[in-house]
Structure formats: C-alpha cells, structure tokens
N, C-alpha and C. Protein backbone atom coordinates (compact mmCIF):
# COMPACT_ATOMS: atom_id res chain seq x y z
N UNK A 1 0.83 -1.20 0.00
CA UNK A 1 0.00 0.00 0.00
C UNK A 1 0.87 1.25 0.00
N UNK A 2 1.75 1.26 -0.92
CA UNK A 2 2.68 2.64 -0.97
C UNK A 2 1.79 3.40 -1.47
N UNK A 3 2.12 4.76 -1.05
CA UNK A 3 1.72 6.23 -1.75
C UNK A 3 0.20 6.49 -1.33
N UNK A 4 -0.02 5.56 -0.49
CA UNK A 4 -1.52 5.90 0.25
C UNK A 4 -1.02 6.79 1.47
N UNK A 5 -2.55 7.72 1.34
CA UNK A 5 -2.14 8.85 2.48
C UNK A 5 -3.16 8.91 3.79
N UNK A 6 -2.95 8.81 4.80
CA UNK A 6 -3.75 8.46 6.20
C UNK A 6 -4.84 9.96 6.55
N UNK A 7 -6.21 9.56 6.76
CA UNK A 7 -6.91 10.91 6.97
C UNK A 7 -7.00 10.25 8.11
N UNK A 8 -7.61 11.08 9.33
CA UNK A 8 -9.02 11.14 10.45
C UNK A 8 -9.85 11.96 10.03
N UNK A 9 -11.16 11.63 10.81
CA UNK A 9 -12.05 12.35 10.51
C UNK A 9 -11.59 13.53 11.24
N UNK A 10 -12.40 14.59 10.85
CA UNK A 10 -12.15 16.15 11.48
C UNK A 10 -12.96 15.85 12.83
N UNK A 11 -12.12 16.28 13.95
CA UNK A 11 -13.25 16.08 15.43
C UNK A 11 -14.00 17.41 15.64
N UNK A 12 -15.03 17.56 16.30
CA UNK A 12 -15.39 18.67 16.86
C UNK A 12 -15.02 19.12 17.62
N UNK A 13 -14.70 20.21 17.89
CA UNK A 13 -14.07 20.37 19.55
C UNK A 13 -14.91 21.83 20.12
N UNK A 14 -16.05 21.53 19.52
CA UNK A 14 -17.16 22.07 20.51
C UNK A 14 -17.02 21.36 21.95
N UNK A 15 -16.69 22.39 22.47
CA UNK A 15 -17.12 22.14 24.24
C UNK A 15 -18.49 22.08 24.71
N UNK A 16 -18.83 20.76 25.35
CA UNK A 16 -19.66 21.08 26.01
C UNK A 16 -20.18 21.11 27.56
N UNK A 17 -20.68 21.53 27.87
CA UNK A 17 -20.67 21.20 29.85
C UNK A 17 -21.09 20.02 30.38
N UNK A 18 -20.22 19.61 31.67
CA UNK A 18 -20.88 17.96 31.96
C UNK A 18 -19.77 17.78 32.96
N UNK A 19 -20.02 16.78 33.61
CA UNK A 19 -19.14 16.19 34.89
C UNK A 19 -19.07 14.79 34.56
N UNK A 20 -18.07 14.50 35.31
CA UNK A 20 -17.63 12.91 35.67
C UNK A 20 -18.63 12.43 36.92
N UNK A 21 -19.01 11.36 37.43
CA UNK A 21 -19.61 10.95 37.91
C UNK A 21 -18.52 10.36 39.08
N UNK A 22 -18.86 10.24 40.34
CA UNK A 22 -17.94 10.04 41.45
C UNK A 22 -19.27 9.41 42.34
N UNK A 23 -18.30 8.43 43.41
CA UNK A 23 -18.94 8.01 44.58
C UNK A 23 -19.66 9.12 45.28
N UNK A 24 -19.05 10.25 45.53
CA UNK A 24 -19.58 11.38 46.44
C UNK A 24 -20.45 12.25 45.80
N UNK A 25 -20.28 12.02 44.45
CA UNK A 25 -21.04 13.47 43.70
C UNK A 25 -22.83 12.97 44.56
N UNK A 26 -23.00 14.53 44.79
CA UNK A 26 -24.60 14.90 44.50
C UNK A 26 -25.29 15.92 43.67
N UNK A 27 -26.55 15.66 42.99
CA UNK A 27 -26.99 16.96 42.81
C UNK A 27 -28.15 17.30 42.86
N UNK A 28 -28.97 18.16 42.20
CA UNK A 28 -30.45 18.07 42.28
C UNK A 28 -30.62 19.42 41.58
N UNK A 29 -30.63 18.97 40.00
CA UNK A 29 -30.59 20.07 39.03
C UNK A 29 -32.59 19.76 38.14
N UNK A 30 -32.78 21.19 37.66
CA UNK A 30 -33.73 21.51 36.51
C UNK A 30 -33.39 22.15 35.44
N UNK A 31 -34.00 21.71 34.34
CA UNK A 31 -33.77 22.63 32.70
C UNK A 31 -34.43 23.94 33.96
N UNK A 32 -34.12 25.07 32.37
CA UNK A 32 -34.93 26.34 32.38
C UNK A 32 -36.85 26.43 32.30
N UNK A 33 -37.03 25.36 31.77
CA UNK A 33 -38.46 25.24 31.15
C UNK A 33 -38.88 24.57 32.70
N UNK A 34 -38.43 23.87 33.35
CA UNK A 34 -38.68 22.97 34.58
C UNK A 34 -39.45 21.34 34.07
N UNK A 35 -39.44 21.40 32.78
CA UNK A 35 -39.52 20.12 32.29
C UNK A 35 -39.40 18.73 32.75
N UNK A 36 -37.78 18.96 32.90
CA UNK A 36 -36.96 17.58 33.42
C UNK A 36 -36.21 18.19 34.47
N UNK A 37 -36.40 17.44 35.68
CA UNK A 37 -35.78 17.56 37.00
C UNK A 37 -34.53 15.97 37.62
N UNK A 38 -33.88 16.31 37.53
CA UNK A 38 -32.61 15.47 37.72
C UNK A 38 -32.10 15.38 39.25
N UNK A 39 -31.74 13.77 39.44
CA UNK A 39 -31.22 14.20 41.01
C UNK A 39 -29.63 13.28 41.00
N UNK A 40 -28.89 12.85 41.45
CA UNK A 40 -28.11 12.27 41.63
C UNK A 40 -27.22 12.13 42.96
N UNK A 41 -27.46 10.57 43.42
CA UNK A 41 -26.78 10.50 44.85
C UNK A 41 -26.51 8.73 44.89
N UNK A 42 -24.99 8.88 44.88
CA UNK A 42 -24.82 7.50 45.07
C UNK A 42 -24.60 6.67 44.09
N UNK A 43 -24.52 7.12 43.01
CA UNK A 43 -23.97 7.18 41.56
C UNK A 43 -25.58 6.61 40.56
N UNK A 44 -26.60 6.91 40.93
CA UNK A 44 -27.79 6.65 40.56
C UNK A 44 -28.68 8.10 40.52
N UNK A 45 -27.96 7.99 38.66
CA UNK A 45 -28.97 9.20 38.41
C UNK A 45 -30.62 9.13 37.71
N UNK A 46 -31.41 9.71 39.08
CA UNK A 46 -33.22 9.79 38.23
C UNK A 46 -33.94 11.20 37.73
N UNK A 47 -34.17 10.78 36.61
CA UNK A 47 -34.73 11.53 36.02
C UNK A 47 -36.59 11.62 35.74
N UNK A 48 -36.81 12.86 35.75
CA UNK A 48 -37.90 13.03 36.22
C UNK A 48 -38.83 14.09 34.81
N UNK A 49 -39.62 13.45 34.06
CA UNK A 49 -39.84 14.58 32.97
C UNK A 49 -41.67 14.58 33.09
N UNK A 50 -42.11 15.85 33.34
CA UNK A 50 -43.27 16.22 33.33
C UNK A 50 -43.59 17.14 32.27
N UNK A 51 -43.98 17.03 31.34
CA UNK A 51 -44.73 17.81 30.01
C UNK A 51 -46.01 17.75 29.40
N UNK A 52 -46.11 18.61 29.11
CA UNK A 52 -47.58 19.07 28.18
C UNK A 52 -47.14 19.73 26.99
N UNK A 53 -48.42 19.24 26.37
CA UNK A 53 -48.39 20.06 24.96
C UNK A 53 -49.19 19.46 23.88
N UNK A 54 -49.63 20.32 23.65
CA UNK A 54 -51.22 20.08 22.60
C UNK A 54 -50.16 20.41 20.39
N UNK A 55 -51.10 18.81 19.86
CA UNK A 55 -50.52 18.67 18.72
C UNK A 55 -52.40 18.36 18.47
N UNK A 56 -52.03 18.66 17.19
CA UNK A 56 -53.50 18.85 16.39
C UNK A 56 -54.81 18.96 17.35
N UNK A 57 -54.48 20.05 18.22
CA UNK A 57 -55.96 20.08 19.02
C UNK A 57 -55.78 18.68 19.79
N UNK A 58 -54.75 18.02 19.90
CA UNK A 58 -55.10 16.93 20.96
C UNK A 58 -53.83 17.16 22.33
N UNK A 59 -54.51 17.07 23.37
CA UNK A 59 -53.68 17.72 24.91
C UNK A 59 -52.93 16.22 24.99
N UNK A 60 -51.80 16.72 24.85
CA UNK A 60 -50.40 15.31 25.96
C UNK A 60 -50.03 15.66 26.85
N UNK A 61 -49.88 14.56 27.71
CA UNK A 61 -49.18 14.83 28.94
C UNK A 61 -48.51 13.95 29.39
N UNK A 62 -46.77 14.07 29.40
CA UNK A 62 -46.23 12.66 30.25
C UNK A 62 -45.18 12.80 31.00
N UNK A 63 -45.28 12.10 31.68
CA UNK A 63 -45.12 11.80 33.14
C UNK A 63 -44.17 10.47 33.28
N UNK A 64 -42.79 10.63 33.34
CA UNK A 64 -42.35 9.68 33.09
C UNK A 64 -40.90 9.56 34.39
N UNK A 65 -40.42 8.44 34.82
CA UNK A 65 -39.52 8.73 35.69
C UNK A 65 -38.33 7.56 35.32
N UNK A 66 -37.40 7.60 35.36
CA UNK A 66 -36.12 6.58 34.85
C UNK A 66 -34.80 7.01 35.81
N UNK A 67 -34.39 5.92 36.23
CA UNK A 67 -33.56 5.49 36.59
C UNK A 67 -32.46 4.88 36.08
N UNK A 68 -30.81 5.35 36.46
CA UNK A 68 -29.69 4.76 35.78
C UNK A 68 -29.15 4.95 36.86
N UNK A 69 -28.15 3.18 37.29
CA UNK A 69 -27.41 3.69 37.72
C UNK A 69 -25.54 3.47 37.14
N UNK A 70 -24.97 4.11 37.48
CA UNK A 70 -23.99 4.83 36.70
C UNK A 70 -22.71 4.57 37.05
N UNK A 71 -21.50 3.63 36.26
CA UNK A 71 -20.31 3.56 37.09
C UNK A 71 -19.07 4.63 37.55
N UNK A 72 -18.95 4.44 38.60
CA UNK A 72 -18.30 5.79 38.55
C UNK A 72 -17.25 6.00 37.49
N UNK A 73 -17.08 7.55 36.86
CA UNK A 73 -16.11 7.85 36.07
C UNK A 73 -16.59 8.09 34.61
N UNK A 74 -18.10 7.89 34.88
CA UNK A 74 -18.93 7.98 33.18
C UNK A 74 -18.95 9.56 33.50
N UNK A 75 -19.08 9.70 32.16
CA UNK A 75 -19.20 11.04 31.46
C UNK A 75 -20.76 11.51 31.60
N UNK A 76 -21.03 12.35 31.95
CA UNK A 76 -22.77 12.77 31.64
C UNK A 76 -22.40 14.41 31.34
N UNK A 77 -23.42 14.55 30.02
CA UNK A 77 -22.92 15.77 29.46
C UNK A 77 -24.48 16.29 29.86
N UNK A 78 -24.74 17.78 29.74
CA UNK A 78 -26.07 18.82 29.94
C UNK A 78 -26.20 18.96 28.72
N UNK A 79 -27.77 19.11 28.27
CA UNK A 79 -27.96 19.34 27.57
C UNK A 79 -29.96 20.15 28.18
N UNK A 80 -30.14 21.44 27.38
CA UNK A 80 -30.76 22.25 28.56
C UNK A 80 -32.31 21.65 27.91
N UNK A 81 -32.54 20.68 26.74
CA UNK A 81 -33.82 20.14 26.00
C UNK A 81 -33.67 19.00 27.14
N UNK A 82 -32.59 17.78 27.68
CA UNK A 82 -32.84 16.74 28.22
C UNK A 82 -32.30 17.07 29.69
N UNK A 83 -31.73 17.81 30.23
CA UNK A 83 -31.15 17.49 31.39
C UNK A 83 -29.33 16.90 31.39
N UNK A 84 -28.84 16.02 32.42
CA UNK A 84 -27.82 15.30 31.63
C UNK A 84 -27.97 14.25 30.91
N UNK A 85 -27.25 13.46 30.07
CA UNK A 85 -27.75 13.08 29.55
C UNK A 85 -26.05 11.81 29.37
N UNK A 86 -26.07 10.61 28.77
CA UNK A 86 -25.10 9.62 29.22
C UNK A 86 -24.53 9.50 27.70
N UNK A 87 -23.87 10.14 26.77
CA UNK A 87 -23.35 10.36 25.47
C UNK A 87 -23.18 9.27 24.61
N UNK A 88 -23.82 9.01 23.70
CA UNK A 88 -23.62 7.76 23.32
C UNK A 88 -22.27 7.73 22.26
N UNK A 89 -21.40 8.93 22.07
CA UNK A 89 -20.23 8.57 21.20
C UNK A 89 -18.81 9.05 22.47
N UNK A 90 -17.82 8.56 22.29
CA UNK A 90 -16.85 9.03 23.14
C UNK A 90 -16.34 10.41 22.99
N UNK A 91 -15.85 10.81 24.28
CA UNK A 91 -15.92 11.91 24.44
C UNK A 91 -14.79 12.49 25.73
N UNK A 92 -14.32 13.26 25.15
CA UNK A 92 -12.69 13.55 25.74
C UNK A 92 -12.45 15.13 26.22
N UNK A 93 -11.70 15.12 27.41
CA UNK A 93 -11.34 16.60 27.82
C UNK A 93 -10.10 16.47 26.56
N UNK A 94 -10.19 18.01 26.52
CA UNK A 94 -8.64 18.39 25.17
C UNK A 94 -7.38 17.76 25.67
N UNK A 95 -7.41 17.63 27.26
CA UNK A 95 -5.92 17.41 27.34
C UNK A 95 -5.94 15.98 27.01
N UNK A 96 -6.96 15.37 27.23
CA UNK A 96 -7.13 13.91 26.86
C UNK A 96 -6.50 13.59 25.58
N UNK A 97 -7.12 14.38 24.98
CA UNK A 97 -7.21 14.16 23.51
C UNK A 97 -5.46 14.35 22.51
N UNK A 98 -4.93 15.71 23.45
CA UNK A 98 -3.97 15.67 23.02
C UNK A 98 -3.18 14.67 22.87
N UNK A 99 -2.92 14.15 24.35
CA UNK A 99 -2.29 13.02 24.84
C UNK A 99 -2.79 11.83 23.72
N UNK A 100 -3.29 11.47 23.03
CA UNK A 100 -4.42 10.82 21.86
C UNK A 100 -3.18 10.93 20.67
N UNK A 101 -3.18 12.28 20.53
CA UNK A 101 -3.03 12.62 19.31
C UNK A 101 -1.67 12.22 19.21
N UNK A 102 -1.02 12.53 20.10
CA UNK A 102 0.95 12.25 20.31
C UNK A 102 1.20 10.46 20.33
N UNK A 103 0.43 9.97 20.74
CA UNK A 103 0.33 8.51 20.75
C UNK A 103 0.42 8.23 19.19
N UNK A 104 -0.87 8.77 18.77
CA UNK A 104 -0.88 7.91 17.41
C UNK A 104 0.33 8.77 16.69
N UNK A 105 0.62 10.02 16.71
CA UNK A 105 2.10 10.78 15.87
C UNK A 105 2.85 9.38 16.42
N UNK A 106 3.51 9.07 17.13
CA UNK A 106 4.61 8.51 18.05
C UNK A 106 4.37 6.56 17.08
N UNK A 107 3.21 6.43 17.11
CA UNK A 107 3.04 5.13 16.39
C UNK A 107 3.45 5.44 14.59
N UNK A 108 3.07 6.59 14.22
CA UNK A 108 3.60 6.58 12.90
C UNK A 108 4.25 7.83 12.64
N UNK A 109 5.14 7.44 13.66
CA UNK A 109 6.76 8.33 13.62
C UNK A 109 7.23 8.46 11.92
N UNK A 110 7.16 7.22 11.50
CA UNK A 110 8.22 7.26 10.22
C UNK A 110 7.10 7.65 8.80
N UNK A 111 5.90 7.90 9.04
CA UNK A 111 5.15 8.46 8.26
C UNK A 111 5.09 9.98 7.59
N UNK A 112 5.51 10.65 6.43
CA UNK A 112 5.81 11.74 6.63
C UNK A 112 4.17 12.91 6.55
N UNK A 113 3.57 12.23 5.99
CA UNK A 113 1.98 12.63 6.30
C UNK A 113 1.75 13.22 7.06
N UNK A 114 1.60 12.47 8.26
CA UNK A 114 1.67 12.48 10.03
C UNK A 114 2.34 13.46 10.50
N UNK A 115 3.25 13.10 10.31
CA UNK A 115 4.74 13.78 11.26
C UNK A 115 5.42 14.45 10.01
N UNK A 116 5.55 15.65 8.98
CA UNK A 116 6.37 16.16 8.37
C UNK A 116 7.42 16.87 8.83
C-alpha cells in the first residue's frame, strides 16, 4: 500500500458542559423550562420529565420517571432540552485528547503525512 495517504475524521471540539460521575457526587438540578428535573446520589442518576403540549388540538401529557445507575467515572454531558444526559459517542477533555493525538504521531513516527 505505498503512496496511500492516512486521513481522520475532522473532530469537533465544541465544548460542552458535563461532569464525571464520582462516589460522592450529588446533585439536584432543573432545565430552564422545569420540564426535566434530575437528582443524583450515590452514583444513581433519576430523572424526572413532566410535560404538556397540545398537537392537532389533541392535549399530551407525560409523566415519566427513569432510573440509571452509573459507574463511577462515566461522562454525563447537559444538555438544557434533556437534562444530563449519558453520550452515546466518546468523548474527551482536550488534554485527553492531546495526549491521543501524540500517541498515534509517536506510532507513525516514520510516516511523513503524520509527522512532516
């Protein structure tokens, strides 16, 4: 496979807000709307979503409550439509990432692509 050239995809590095999850963490957060009310203690986060809202002249309402519980060290990102929420793609602080990036340079040291 000479003269082939190595991409990654482009990452985002939109920040977004969120904590690590710990034995000690507590909390007891709401969106702005008061929608979804969130609690967390003991690494078992419940979520709590009460809504309304009328679609073709017909009234909804639900009422729903869920439970996760969570190993410590997961990622839960905010998001102000769900509350937190448990990310379903991976997801890295920058310094993480750097540290990422020097790994794979360091694996294809002799690549001039990579490493010019």
């Amino acid at each position: 496979m000479k003269n082939n050239e190595l991409f990654t995809v482009r990452p985002s590095l939109k920040q977004y807000y969120g904590r690590t999850v710990t034995k000690e963490m507590k909390f007891d957060e709401k969106t702005d709307n008061g929608e979804v009310h969130q609690t967390l203690e003991n690494c078992v986060l419940t979520t709590e979503i009460n809504k309304e809202w009328t679609q073709c002249g017909i009234k909804n309402t639900l009422h729903s409550v869920q439970t996760e519980e969570l190993p410590e060290g997961t990622v839960i990102l905010w998001t102000e439509k769900e509350g937190y929420i448990v990310p379903d793609v991976a997801v890295y602080k920058l310094k993480d990432l750097e540290e990422e990036i020097n790994s794979v340079k360091e694996i294809y040291k002799d690549n001039t692509d990579i490493n010019p």
